[in-house]
C-alpha atoms as a PDB file:
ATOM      1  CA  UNK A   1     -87.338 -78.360 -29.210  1.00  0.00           C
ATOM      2  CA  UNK A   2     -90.923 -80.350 -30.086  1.00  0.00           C
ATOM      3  CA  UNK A   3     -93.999 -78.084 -30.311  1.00  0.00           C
ATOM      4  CA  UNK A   4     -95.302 -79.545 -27.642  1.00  0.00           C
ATOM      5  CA  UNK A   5     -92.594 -78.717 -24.776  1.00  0.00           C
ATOM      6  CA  UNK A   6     -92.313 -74.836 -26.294  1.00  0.00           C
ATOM      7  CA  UNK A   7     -95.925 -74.431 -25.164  1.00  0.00           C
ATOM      8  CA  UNK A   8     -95.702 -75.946 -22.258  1.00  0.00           C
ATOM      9  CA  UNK A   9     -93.276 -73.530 -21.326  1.00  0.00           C
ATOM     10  CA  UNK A  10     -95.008 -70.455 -22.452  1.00  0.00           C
ATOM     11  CA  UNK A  11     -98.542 -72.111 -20.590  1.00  0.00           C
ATOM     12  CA  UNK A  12     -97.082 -73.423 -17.616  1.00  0.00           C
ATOM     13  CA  UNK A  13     -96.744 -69.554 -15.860  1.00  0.00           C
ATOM     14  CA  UNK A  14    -100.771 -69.546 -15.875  1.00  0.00           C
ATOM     15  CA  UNK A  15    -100.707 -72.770 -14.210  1.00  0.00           C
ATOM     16  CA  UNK A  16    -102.163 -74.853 -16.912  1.00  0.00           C
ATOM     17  CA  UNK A  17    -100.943 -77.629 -19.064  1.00  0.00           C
ATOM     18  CA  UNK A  18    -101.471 -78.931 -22.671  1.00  0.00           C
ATOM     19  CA  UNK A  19    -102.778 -81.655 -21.499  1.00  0.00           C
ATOM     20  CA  UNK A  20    -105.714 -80.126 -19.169  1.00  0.00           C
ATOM     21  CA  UNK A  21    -108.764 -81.420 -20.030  1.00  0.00           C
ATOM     22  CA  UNK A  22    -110.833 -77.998 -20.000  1.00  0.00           C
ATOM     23  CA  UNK A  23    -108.710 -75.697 -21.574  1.00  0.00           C
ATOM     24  CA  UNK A  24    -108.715 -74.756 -25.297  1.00  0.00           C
ATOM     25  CA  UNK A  25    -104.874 -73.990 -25.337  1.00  0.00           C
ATOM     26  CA  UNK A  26    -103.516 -77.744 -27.135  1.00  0.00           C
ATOM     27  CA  UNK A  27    -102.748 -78.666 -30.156  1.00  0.00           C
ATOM     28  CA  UNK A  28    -105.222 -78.009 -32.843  1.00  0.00           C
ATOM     29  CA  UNK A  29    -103.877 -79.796 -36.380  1.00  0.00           C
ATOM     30  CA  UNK A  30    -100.416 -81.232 -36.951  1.00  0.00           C
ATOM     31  CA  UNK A  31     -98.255 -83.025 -34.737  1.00  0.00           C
ATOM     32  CA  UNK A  32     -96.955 -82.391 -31.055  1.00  0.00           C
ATOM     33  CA  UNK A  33     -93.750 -84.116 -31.220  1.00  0.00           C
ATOM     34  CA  UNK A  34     -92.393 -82.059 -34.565  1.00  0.00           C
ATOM     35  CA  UNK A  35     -89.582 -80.754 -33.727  1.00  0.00           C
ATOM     36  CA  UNK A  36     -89.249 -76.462 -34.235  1.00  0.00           C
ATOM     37  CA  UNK A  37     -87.015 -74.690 -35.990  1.00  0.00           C
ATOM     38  CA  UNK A  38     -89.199 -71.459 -36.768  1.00  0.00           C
ATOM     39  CA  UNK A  39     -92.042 -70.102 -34.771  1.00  0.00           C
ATOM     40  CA  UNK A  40     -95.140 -67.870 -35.540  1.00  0.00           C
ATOM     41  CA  UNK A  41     -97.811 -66.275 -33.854  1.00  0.00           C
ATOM     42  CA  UNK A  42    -101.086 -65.094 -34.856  1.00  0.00           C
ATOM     43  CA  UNK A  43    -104.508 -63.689 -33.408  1.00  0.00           C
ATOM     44  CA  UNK A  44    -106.108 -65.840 -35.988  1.00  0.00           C
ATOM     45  CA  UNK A  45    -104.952 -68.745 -38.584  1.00  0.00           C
ATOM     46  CA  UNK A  46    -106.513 -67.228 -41.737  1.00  0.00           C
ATOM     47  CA  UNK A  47    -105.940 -68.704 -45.252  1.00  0.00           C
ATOM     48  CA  UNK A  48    -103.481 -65.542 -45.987  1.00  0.00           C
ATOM     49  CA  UNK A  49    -101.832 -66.471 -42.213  1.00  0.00           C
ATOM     50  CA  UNK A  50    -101.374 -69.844 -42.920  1.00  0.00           C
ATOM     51  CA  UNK A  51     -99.663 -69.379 -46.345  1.00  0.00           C
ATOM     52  CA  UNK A  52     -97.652 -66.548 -45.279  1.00  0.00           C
ATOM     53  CA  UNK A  53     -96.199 -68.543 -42.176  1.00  0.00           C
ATOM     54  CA  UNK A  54     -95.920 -71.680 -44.589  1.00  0.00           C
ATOM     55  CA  UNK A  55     -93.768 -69.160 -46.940  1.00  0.00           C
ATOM     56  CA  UNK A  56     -91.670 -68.464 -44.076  1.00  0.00           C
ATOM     57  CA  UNK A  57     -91.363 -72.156 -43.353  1.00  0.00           C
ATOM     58  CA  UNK A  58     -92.585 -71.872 -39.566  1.00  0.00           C
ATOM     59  CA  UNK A  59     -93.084 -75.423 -38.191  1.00  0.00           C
ATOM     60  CA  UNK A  60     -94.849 -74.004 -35.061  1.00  0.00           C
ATOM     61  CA  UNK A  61     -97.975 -71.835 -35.735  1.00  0.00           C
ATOM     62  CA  UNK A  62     -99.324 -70.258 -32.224  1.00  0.00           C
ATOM     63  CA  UNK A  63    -103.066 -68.765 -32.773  1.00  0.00           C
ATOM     64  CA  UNK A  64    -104.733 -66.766 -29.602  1.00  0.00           C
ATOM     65  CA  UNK A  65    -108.304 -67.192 -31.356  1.00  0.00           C
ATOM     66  CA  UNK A  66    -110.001 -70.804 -32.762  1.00  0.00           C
ATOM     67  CA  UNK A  67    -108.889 -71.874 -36.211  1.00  0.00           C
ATOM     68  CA  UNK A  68    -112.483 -74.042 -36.877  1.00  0.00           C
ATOM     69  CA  UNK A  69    -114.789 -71.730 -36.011  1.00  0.00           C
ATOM     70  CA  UNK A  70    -115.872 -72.525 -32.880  1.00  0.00           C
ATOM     71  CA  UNK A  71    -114.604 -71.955 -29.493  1.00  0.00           C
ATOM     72  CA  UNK A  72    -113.073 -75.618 -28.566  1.00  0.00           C
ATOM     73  CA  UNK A  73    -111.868 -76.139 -32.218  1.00  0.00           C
ATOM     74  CA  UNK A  74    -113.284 -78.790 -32.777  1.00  0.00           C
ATOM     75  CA  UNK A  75    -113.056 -80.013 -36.062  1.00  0.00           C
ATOM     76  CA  UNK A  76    -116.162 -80.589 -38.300  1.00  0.00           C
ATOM     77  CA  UNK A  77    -115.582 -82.675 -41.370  1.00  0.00           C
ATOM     78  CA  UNK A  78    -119.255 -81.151 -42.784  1.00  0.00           C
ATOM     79  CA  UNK A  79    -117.905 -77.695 -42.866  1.00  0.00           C
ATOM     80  CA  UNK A  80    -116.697 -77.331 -46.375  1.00  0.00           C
ATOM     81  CA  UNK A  81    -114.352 -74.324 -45.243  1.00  0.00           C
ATOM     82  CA  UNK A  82    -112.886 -76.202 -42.178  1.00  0.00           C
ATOM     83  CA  UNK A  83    -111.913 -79.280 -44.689  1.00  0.00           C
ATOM     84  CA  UNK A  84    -110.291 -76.516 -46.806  1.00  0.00           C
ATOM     85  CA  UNK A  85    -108.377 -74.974 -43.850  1.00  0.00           C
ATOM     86  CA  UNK A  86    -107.245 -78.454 -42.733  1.00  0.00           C
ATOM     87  CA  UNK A  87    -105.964 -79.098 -45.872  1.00  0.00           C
ATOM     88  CA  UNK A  88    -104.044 -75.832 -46.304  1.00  0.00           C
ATOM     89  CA  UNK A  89    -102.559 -75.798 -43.219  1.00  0.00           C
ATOM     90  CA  UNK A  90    -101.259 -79.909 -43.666  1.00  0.00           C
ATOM     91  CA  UNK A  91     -99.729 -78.713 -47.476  1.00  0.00           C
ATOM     92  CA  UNK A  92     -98.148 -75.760 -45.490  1.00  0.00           C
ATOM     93  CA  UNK A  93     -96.369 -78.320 -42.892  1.00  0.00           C
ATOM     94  CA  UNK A  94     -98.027 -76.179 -39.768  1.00  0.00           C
ATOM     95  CA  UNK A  95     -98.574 -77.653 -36.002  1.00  0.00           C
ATOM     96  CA  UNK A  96    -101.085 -75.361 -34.887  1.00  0.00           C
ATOM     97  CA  UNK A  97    -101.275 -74.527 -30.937  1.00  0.00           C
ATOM     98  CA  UNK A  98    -103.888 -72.558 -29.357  1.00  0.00           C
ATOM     99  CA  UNK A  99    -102.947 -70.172 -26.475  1.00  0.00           C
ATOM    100  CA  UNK A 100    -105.997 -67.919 -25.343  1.00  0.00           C
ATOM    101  CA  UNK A 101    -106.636 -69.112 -21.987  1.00  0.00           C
ATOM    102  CA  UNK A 102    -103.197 -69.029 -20.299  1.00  0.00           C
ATOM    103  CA  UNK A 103    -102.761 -65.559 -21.736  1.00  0.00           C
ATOM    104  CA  UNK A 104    -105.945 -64.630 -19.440  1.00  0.00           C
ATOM    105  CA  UNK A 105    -104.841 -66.451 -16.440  1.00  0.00           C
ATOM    106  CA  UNK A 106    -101.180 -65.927 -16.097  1.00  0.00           C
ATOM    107  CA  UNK A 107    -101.647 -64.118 -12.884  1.00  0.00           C
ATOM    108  CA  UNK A 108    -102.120 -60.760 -14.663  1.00  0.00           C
ATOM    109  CA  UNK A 109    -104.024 -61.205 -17.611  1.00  0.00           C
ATOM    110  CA  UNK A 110    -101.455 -60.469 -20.641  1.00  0.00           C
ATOM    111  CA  UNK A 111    -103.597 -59.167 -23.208  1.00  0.00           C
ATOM    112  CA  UNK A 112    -105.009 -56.433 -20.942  1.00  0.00           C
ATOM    113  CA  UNK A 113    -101.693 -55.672 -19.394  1.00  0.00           C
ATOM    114  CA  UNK A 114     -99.829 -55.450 -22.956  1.00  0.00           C
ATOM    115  CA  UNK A 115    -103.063 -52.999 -23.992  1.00  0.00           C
ATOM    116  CA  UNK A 116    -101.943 -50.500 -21.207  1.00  0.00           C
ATOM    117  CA  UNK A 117     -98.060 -50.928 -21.921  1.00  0.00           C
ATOM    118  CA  UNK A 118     -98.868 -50.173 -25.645  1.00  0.00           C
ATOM    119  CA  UNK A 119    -101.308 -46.854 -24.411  1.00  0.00           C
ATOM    120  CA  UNK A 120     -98.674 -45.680 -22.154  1.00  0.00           C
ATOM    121  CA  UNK A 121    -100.656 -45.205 -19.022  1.00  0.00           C
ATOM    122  CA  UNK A 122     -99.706 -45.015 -15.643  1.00  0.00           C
ATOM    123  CA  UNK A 123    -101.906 -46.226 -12.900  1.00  0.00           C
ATOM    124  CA  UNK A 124    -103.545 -49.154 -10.991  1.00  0.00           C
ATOM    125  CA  UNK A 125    -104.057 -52.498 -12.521  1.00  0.00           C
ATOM    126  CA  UNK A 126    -105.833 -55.095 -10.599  1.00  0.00           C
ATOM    127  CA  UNK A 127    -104.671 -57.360 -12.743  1.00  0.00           C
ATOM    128  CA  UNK A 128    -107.721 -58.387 -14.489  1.00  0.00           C
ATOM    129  CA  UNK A 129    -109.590 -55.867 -16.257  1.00  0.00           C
ATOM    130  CA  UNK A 130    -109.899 -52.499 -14.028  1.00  0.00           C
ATOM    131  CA  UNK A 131    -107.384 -49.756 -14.425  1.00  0.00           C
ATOM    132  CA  UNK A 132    -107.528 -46.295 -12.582  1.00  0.00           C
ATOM    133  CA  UNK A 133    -105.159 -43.483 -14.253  1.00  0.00           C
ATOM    134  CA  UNK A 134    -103.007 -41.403 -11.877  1.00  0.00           C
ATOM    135  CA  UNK A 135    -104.032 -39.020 -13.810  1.00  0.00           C
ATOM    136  CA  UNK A 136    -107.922 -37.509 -15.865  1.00  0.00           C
ATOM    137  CA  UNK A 137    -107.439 -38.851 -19.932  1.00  0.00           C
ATOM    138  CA  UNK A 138    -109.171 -36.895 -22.145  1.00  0.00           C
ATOM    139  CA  UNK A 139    -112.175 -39.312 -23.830  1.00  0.00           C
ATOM    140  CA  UNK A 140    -110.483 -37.810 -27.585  1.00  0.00           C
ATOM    141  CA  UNK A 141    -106.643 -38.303 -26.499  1.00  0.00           C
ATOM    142  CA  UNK A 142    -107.726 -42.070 -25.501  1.00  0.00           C
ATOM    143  CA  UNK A 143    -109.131 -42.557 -29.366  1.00  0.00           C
ATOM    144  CA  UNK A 144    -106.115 -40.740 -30.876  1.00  0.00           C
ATOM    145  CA  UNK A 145    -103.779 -43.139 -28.674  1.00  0.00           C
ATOM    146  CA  UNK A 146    -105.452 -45.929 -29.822  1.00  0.00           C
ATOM    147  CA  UNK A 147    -105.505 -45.474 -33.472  1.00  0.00           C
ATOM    148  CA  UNK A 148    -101.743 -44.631 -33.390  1.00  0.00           C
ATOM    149  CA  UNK A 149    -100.425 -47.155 -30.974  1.00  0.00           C
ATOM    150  CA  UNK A 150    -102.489 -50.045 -31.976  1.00  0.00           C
ATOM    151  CA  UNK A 151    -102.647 -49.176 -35.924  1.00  0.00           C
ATOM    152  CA  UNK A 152    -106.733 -49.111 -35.974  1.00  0.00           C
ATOM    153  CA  UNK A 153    -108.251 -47.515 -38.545  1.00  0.00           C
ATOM    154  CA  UNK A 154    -111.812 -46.813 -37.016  1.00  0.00           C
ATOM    155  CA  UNK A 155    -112.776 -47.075 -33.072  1.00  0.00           C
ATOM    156  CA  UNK A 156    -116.100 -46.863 -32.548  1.00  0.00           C
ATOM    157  CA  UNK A 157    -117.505 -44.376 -29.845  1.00  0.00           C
ATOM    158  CA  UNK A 158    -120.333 -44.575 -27.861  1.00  0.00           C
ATOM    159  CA  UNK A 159    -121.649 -41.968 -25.628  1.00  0.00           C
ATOM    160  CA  UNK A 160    -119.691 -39.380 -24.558  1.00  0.00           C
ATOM    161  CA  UNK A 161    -117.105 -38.182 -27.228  1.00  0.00           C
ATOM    162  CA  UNK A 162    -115.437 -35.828 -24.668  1.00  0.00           C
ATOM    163  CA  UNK A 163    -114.737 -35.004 -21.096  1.00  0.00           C
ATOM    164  CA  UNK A 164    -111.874 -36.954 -18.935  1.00  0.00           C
ATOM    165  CA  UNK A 165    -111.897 -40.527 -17.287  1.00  0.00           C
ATOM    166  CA  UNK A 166    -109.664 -42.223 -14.491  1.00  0.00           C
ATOM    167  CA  UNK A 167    -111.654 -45.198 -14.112  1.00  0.00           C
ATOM    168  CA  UNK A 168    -111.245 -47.807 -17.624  1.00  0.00           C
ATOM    169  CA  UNK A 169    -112.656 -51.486 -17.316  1.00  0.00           C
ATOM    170  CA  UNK A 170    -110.893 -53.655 -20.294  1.00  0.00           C
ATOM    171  CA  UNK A 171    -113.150 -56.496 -22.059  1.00  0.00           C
ATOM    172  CA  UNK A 172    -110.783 -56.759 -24.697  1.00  0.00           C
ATOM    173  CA  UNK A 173    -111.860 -59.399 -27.698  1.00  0.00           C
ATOM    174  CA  UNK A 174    -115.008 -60.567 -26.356  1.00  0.00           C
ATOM    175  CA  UNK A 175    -118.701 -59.068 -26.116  1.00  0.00           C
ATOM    176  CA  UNK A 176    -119.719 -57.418 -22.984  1.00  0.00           C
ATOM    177  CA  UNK A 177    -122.802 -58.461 -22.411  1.00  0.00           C
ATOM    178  CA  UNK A 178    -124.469 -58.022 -19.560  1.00  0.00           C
ATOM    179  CA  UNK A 179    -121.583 -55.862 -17.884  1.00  0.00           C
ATOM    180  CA  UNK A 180    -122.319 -53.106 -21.132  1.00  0.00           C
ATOM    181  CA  UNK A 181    -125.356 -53.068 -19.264  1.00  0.00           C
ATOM    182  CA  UNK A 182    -123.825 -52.671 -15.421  1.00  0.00           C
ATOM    183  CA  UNK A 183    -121.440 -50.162 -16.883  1.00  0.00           C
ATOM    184  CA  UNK A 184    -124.461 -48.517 -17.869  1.00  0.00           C
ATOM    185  CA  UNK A 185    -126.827 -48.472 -15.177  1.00  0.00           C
ATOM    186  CA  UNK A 186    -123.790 -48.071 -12.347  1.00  0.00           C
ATOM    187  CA  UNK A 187    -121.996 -44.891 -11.206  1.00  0.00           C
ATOM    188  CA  UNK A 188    -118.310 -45.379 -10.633  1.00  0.00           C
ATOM    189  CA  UNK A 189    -116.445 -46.447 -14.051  1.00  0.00           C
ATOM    190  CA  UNK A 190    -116.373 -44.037 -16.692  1.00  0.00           C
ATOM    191  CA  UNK A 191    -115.604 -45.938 -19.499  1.00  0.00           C
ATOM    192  CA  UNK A 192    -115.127 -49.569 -21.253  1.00  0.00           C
ATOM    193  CA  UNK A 193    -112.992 -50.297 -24.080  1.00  0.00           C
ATOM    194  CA  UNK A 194    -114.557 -53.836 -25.354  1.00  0.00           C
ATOM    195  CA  UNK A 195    -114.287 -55.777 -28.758  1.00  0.00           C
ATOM    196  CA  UNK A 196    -117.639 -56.339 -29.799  1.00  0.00           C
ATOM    197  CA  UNK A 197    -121.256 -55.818 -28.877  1.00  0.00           C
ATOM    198  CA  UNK A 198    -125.097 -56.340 -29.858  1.00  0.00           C
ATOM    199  CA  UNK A 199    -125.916 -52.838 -30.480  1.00  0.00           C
ATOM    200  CA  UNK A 200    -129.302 -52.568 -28.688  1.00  0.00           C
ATOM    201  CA  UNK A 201    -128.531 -54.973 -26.182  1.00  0.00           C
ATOM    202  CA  UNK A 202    -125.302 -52.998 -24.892  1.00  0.00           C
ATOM    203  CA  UNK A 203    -124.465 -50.255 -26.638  1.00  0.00           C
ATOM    204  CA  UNK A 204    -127.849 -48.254 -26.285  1.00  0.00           C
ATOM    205  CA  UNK A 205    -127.825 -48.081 -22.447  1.00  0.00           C
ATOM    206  CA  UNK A 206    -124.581 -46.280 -22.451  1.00  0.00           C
ATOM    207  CA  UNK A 207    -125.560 -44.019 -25.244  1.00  0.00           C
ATOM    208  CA  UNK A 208    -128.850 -43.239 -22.717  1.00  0.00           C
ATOM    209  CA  UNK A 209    -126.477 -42.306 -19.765  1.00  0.00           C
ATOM    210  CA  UNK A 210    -124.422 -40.483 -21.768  1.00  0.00           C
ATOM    211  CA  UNK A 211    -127.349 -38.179 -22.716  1.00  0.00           C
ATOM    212  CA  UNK A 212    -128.715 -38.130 -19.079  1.00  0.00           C
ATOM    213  CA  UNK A 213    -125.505 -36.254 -18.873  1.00  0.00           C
ATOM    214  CA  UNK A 214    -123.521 -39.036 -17.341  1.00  0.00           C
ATOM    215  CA  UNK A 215    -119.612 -39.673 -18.359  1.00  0.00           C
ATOM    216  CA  UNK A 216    -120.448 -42.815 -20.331  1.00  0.00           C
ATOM    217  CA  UNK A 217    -118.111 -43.751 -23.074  1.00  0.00           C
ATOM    218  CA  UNK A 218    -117.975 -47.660 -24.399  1.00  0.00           C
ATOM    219  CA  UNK A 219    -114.835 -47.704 -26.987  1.00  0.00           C
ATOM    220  CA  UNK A 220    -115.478 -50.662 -29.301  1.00  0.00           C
ATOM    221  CA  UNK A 221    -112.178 -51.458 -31.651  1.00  0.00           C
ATOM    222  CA  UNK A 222    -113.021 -54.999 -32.564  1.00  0.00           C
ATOM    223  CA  UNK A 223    -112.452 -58.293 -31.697  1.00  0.00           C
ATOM    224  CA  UNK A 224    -109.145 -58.871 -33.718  1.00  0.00           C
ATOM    225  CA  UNK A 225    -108.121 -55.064 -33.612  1.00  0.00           C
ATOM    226  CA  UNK A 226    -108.130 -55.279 -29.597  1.00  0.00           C
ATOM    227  CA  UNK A 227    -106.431 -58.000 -28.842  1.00  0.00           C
ATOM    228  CA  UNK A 228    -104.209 -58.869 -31.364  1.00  0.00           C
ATOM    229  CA  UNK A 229    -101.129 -56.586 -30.784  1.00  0.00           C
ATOM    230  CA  UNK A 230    -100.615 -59.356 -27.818  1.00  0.00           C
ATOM    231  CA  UNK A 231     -99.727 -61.874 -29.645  1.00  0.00           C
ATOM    232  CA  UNK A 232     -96.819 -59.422 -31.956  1.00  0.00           C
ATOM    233  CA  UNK A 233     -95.810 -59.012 -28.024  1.00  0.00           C
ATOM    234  CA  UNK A 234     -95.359 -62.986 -27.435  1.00  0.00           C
ATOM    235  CA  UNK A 235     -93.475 -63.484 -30.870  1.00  0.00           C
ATOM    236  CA  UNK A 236     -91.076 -60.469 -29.836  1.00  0.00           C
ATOM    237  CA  UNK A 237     -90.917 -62.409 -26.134  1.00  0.00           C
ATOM    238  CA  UNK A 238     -90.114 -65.803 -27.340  1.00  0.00           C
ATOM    239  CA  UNK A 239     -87.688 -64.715 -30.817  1.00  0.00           C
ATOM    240  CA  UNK A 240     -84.457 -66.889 -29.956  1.00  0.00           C
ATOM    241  CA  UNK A 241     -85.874 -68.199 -26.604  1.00  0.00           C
ATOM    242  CA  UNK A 242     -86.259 -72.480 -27.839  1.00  0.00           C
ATOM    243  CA  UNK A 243     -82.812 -73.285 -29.085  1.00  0.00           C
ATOM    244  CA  UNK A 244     -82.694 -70.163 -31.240  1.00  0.00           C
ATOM    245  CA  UNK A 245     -85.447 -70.621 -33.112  1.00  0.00           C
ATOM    246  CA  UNK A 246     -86.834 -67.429 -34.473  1.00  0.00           C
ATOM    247  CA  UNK A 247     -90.145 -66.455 -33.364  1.00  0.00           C
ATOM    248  CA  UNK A 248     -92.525 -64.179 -36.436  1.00  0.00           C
ATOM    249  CA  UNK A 249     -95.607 -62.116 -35.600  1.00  0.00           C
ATOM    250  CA  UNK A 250     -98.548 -63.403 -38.796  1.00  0.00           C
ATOM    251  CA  UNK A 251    -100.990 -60.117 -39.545  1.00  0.00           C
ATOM    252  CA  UNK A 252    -104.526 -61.289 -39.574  1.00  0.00           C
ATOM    253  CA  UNK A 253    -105.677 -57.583 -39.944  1.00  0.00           C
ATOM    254  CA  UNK A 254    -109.290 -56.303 -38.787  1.00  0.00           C
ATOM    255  CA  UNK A 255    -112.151 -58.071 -39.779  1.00  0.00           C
ATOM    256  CA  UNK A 256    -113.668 -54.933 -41.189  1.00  0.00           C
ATOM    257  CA  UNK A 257    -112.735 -53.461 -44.478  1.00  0.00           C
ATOM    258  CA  UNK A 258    -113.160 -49.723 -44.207  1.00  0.00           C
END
């Protein structure tokens, strides 16, 4: 099958095409019509990704994350590094697909959903990003989950280190923001496990609540370490799917070195 019609099977569920004019998930480098023999997946095309899925001679490279360092991809000749990444990924014989927005609109959003599959929990999902447990988690048996099912080395806590939660908002990847903030200053959810924050901004309201005495915990694993086990998910979902081609999960690894 061409590039192009594999992800516009794996978009089309969300609703969206490659060819929407908003969306960020289409083509990024290479060519549409190449036809696929091998597929890989990635959270992000890194120089070590690109080579390793050029050594593996995938013709299809599928990144959840930008590749150019912004969050349209668009490509800046002046950037020294994105001229080198172009020309890696061209000697490496890669089409390069985004597919980050369909994975957040696909009537449940995937990422979240394969975070709770990978925890184990039972409970509500709305669907977007609130989940209530059937049953109290201990704040420490959440961490310890987390470092063994998702392979991180180092969540970050704040707040409370202890006590139990039912109520979990998910803002995996991305910054919080402003709802750090609403987490913060409201009363019913008990914790949020996010990717990133601006630590005075976000991360010292909770702390506050949590000394008012308040069960306030903000788990922050980073923005690569919290999201990317969905995309090892969509290589094992699509391995043999487009006319047998196999499909191979690319480790980006956490931003961090620790």
């Amino acid at each position: 099958m061409k590039a192009k019609d594999i992800m516009r099977e794996i978009i089309t569920p969300a609703w969206l095409d490659v060819h929407e004019s908003w969306t960020v998930d289409r083509v990024k480098i290479g060519d549409p019509e190449k036809e696929v023999k091998k597929i890989g997946t990635c959270l992000t095309a890194t120089p070590d990704v690109i080579r390793a899925a050029g050594e593996w001679g995938a013709d299809l490279l599928i990144t959840h994350e930008p590749t150019f360092y912004n969050h349209v991809d668009e490509f800046n000749e002046e950037s020294r590094l994105s001229v080198m990444k172009r020309r890696l990924i061209e000697e490496n014989g890669l089409t390069i697909y985004r597919y980050h927005d369909a994975m957040h609109m696909a009537g449940e959003d995937l990422v979240n959903l394969d975070f709770i599959d990978k925890m184990g929990w039972k409970g509500e999902f709305d669907g977007d990003v609130y989940f209530v447990s059937h049953t109290p988690l201990e704040v420490r048996d959440i961490v310890e989950g987390i470092k063994k099912n998702l392979g991180l080395a180092h969540p970050r806590i704040v707040g409370k280190t202890d006590g139990c939660v039912t109520k979990i908002k998910l803002n995996l990847g991305h910054r919080g923001g402003d709802s750090y903030r609403e987490f913060a200053e409201g009363q019913e959810w008990e914790m949020v496990i996010g990717g990133e924050l601006c630590e005075w901004a976000d991360g010292e309201p909770v702390r506050d609540a949590a000394q008012f005495g308040e069960q306030k915990t903000l788990l922050i694993l980073g923005h690569a370490g919290s999201e990317k086990s969905s995309m090892e998910a969509l290589a094992r979902s699509i391995d043999k799917k487009f006319d047998g081609a196999p499909a191979k999960y690319f480790e980006c690894g956490e931003l961090y070195t620790y």
